[in-house]
N, C-alpha and C. Protein backbone atom coordinates (compact mmCIF):
# COMPACT_ATOMS: atom_id res chain seq x y z
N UNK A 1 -0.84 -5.91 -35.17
CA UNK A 1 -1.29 -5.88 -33.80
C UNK A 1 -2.07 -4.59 -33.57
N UNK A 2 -3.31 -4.91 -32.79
CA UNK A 2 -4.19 -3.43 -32.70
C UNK A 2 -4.11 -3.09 -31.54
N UNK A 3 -4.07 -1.97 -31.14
CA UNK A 3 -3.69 -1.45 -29.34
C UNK A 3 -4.96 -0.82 -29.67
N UNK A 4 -6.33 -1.43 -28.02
CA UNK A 4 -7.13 -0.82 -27.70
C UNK A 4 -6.44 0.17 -26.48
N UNK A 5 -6.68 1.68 -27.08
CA UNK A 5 -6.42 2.19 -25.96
C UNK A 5 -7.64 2.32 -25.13
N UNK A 6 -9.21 2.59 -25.25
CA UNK A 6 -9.66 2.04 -24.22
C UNK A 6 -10.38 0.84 -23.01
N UNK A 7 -9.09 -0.23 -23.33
CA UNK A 7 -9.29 -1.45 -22.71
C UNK A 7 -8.83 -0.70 -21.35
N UNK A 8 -9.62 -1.75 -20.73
CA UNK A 8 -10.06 -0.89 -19.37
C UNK A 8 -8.88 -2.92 -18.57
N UNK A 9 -7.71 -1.93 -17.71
CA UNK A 9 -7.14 -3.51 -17.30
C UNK A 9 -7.88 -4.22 -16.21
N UNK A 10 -7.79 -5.61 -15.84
CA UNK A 10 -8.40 -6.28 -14.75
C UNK A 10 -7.41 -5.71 -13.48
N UNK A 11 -8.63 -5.77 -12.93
CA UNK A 11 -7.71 -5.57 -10.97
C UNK A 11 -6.45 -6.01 -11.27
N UNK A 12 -6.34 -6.85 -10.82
CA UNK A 12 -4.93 -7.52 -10.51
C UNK A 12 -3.85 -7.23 -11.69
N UNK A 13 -4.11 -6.46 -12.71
CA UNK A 13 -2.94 -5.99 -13.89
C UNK A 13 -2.81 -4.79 -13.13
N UNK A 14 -3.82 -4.06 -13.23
CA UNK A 14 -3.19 -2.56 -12.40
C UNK A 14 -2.98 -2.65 -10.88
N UNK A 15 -3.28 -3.29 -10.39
CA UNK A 15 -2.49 -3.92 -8.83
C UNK A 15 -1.86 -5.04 -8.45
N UNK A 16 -0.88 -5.30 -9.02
CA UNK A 16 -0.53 -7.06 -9.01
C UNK A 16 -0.04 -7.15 -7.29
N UNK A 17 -0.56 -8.08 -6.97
CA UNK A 17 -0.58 -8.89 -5.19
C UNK A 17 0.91 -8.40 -4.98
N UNK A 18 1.07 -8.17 -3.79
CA UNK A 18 2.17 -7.70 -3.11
C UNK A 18 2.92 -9.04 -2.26
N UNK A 19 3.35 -9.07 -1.39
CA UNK A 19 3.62 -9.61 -0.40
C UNK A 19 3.29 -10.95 0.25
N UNK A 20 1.82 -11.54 -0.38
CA UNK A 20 0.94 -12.00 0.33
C UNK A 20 0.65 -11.24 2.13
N UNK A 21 0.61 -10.63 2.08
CA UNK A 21 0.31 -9.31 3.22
C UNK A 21 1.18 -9.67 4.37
N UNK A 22 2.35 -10.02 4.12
CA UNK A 22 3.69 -10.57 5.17
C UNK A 22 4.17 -8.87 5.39
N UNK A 23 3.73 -7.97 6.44
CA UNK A 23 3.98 -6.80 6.77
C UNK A 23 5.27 -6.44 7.98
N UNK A 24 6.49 -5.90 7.36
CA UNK A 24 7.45 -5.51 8.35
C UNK A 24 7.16 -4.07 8.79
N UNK A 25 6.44 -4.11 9.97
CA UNK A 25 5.88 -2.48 10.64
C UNK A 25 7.50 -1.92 11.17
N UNK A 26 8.23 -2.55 10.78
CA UNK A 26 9.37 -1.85 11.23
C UNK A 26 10.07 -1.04 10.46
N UNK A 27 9.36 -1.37 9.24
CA UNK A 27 9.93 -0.96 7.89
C UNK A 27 9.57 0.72 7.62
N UNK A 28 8.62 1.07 8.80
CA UNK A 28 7.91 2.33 8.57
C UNK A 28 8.47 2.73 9.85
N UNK A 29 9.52 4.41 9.93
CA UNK A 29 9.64 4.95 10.94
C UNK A 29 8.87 5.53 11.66
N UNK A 30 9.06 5.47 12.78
CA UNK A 30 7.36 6.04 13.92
C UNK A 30 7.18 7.69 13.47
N UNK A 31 8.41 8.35 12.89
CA UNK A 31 7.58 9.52 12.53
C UNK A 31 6.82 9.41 11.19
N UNK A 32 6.64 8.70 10.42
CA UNK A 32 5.85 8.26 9.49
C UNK A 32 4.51 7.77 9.57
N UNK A 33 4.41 7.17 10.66
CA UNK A 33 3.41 6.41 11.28
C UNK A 33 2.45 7.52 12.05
N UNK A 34 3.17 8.33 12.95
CA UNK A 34 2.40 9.71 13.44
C UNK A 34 1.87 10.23 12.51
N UNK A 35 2.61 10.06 11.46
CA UNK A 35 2.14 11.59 10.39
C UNK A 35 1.00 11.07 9.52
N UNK A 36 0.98 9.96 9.27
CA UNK A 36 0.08 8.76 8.56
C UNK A 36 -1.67 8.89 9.56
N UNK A 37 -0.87 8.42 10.43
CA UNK A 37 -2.24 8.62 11.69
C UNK A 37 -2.34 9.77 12.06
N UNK A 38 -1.89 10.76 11.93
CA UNK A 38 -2.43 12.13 12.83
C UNK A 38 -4.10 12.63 12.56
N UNK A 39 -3.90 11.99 11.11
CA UNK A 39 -5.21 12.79 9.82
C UNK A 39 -6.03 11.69 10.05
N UNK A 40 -7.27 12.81 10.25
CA UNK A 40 -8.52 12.14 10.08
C UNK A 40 -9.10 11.53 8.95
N UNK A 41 -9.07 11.72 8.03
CA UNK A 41 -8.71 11.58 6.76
C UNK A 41 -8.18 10.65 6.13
N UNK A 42 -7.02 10.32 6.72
CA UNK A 42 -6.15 9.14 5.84
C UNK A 42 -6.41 8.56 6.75
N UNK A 43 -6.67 8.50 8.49
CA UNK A 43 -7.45 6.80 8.33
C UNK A 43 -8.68 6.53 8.57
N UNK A 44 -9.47 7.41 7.72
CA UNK A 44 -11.10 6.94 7.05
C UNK A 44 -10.76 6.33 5.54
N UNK A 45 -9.17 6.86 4.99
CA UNK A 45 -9.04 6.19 3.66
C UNK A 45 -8.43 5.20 3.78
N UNK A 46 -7.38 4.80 5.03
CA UNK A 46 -7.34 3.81 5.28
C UNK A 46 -8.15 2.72 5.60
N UNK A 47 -9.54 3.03 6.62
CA UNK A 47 -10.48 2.09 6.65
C UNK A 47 -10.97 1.51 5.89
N UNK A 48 -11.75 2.42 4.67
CA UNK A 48 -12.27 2.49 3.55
C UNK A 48 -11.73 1.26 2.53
N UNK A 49 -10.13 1.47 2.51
CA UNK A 49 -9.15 0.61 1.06
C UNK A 49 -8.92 -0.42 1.96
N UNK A 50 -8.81 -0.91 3.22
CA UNK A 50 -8.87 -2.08 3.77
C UNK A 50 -10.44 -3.20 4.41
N UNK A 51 -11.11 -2.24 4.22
CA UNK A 51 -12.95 -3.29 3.82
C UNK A 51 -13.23 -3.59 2.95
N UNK A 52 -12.45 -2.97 1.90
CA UNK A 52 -12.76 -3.13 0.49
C UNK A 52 -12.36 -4.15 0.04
N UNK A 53 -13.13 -5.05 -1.00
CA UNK A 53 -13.07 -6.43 -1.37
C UNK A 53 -12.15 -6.04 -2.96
N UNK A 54 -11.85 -5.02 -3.35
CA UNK A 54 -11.29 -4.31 -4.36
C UNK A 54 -10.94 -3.07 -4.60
N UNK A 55 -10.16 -2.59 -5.39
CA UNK A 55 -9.76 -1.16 -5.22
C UNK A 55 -10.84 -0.76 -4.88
N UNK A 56 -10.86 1.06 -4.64
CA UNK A 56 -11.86 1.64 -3.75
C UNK A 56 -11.71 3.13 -5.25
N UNK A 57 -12.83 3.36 -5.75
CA UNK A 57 -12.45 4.28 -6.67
C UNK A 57 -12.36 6.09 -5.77
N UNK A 58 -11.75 6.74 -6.27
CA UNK A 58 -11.30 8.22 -5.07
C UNK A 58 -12.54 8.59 -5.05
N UNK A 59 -13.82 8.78 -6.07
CA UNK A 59 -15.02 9.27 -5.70
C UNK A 59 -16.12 9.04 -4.71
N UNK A 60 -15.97 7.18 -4.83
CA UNK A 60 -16.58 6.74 -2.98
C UNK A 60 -15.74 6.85 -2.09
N UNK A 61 -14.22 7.23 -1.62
CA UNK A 61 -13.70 7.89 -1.26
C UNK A 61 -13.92 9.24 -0.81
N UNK A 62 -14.51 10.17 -1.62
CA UNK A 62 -14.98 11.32 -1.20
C UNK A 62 -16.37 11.33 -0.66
N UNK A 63 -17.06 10.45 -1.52
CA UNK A 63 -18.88 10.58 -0.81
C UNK A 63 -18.53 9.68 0.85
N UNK A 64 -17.94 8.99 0.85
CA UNK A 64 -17.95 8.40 1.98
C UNK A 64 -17.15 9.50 2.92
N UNK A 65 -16.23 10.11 3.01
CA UNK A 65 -15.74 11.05 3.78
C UNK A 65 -16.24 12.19 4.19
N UNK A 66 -17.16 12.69 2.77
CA UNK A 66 -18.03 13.89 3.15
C UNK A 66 -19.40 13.50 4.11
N UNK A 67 -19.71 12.38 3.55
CA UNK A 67 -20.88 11.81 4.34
C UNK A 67 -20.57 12.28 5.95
N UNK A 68 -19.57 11.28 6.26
CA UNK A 68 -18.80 11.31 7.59
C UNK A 68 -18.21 13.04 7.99
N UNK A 69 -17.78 13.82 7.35
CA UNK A 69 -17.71 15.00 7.38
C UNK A 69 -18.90 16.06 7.63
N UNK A 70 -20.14 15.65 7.19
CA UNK A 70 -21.12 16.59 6.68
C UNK A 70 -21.75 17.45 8.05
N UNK A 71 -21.74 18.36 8.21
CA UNK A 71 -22.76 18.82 9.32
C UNK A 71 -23.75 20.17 8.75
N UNK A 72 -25.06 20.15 8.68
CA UNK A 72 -25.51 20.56 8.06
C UNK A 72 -25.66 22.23 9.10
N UNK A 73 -25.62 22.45 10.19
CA UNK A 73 -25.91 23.70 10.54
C UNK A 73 -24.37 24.58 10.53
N UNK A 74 -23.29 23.85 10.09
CA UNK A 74 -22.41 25.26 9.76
C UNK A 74 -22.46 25.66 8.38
N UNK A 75 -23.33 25.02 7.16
CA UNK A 75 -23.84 26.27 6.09
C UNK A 75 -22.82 25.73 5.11
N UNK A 76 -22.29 24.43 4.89
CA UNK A 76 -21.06 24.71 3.90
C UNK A 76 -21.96 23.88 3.05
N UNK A 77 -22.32 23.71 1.92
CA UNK A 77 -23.03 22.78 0.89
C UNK A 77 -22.49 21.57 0.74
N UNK A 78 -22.61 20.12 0.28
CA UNK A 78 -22.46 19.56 0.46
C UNK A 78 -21.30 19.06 -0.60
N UNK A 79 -21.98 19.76 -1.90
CA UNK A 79 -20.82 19.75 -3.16
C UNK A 79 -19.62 20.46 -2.88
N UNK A 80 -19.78 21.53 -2.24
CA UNK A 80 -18.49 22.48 -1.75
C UNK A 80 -17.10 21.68 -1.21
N UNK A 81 -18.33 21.14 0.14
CA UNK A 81 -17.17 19.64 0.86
C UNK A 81 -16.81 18.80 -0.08
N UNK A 82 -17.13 18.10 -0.77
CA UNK A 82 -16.77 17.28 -1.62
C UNK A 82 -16.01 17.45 -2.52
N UNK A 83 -16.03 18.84 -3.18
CA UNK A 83 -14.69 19.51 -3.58
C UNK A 83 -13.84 19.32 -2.78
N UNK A 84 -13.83 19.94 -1.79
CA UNK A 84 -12.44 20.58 -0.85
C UNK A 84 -12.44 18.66 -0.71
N UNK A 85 -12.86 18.15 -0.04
CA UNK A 85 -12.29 16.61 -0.41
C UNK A 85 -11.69 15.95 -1.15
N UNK A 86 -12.09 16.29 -2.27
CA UNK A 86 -11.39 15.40 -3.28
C UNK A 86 -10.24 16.28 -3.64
N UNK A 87 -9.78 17.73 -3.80
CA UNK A 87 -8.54 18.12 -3.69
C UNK A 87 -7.54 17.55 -2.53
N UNK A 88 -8.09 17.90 -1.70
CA UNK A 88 -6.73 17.26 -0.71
C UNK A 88 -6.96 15.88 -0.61
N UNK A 89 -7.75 14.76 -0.91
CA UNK A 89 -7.53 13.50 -1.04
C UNK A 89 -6.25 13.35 -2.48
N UNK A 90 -6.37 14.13 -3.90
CA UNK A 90 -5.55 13.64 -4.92
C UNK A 90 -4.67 14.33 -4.83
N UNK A 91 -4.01 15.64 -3.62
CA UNK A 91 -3.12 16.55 -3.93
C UNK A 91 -2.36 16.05 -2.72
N UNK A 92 -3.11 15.61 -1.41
CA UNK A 92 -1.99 15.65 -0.13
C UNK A 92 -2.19 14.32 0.28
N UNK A 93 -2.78 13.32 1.42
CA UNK A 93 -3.06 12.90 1.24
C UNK A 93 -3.53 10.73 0.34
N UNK A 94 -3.43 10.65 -0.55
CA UNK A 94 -3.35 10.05 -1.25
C UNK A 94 -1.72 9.88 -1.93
N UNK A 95 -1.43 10.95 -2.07
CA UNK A 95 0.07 10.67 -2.71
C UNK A 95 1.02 10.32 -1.36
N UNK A 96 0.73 10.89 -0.15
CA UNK A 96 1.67 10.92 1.39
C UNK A 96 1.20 8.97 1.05
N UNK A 97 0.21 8.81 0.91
CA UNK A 97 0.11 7.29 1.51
C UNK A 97 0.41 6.42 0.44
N UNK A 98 0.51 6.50 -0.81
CA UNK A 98 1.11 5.97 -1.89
C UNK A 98 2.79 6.53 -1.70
N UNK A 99 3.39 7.27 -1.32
CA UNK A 99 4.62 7.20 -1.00
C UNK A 99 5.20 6.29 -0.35
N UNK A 100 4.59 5.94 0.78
CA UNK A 100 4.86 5.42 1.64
C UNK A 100 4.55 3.63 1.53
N UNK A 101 4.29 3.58 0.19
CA UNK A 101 3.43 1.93 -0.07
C UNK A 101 2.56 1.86 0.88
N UNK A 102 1.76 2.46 1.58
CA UNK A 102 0.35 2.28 2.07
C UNK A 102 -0.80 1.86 1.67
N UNK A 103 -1.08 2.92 0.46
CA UNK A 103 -1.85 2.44 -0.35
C UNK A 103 -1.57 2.48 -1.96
N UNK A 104 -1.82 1.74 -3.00
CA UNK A 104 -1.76 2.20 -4.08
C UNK A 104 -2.68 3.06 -4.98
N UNK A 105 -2.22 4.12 -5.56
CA UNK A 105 -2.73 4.89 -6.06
C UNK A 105 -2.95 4.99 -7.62
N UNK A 106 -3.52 4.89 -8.30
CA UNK A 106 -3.62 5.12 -9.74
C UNK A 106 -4.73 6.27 -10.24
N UNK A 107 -3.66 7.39 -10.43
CA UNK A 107 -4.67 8.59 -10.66
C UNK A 107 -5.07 9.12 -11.78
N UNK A 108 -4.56 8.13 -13.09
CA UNK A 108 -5.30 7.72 -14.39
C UNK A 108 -6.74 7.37 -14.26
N UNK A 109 -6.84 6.34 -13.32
CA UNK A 109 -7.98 5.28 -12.97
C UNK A 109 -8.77 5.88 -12.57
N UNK A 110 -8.59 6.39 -11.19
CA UNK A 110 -8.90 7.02 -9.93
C UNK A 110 -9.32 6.11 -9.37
N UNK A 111 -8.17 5.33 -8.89
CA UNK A 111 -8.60 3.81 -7.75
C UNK A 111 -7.31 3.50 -6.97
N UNK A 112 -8.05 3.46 -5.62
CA UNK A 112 -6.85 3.08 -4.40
C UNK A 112 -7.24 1.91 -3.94
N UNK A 113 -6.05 1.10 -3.60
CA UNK A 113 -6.19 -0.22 -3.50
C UNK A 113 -4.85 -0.02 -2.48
N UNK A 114 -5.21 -0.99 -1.64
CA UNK A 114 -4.58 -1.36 -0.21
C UNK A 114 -2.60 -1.55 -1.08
N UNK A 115 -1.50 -1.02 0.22
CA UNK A 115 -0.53 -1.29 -0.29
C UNK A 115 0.13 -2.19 0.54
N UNK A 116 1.51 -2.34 0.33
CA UNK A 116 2.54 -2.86 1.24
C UNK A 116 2.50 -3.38 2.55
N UNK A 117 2.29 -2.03 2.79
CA UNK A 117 1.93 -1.77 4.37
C UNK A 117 0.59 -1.57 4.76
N UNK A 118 -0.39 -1.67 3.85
CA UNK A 118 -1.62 -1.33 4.75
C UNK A 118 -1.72 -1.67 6.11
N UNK A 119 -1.99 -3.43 5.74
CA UNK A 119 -2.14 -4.22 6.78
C UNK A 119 -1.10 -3.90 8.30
N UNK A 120 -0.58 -3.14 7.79
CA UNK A 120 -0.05 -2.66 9.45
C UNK A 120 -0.54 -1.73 10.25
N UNK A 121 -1.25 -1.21 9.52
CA UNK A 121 -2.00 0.10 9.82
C UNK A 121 -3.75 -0.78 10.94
N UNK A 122 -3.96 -1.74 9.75
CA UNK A 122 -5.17 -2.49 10.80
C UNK A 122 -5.79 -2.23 11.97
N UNK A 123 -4.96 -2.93 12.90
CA UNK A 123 -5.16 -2.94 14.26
C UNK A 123 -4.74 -1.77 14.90
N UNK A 124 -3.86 -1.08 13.99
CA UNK A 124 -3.67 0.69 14.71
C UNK A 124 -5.26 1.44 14.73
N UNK A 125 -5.90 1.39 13.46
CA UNK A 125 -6.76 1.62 13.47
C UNK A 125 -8.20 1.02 13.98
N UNK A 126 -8.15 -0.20 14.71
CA UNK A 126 -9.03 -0.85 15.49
C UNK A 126 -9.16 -0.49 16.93
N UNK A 127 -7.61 0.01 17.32
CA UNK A 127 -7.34 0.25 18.52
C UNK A 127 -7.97 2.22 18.90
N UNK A 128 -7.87 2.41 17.52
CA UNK A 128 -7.97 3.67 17.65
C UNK A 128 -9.31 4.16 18.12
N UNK A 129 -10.36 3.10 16.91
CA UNK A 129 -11.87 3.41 17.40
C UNK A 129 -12.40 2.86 18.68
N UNK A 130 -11.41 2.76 19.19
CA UNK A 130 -11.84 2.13 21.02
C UNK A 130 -11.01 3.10 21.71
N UNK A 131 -10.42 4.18 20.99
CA UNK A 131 -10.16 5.30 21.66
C UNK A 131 -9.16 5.12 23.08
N UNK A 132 -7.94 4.27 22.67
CA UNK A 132 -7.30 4.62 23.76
C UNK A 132 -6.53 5.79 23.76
N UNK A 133 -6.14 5.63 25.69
CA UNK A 133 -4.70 6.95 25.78
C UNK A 133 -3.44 6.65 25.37
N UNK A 134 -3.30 5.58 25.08
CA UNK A 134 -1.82 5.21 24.48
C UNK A 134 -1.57 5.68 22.85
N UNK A 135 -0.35 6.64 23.05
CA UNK A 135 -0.36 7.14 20.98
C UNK A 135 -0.48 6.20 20.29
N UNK A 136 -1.17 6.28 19.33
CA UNK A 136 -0.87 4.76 18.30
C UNK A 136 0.43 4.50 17.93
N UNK A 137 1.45 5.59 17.73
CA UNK A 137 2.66 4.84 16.79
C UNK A 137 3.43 3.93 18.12
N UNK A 138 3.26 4.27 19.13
CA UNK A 138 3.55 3.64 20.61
C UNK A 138 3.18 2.27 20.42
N UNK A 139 2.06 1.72 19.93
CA UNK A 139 1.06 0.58 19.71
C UNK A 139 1.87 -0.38 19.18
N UNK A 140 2.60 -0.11 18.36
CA UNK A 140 3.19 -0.92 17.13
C UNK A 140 4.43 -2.17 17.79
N UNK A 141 4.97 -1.45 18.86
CA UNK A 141 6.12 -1.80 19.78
C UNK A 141 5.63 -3.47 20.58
């Protein structure tokens, strides 16, 4: 028997289907849910791994965040941001939301793919870009 070690696996070996997306939001305590949503950040990576028709690799992850991040008259370069991005996407971040089965993480790969719970997150985050006064983890109730 010959082991390719660089066989590269199909989607669904390194993410096998969860749930069929049957989500218990109860399953996540509301201080989890605050702390999940507080960051700007994790839910642009949340948006991001739930439009996605397939994992989302961490590097369009970062160009897409810095994009959305970028402002060109406070002087920071654009590679700079994209550093400081992609550290706290694989150090804080990414692992908080793979803890939590949010999203899955494979940092061999470097590909996040929707978890457990994404789909609960959804409409938190639909509600969000319509900017109400009600807290989101309030929403869930």
């Amino acid at each position: 028997m010959t082991i390719h070690s660089d066989r590269s696996l199909a989607v669904s070996e390194r993410f096998p289907p969860g749930n069929n997306g049957v989500i218990d939001r109860r399953s996540l305590p509301r201080e989890t849910i605050d702390r999940i949503v507080d960051s700007d950040r994790r839910r642009e990576v949340l948006r991001c791994v739930l439009a996605a028709d397939e994992p989302v690799s961490v590097r369009r992850l970062v160009a897409t965040l810095a994009d959305a991040e970028y402002d060109p008259t406070v002087g920071t370069p654009i590679h700079q941001l994209r550093q400081r991005i992609h550290v706290s996407l694989c150090r804080t971040h990414l692992p908080l939301l793979a803890e939590h089965d949010i999203v899955r993480y494979d940092p061999a790969q470097n590909l996040v793919a929707p978890g457990e719970h994404a789909s609960a997150f959804e409409s938190l985050l639909e509600l969000d870009s319509e900017s109400s006064e009600q807290p989101i983890a309030a929403r869930l109730e």
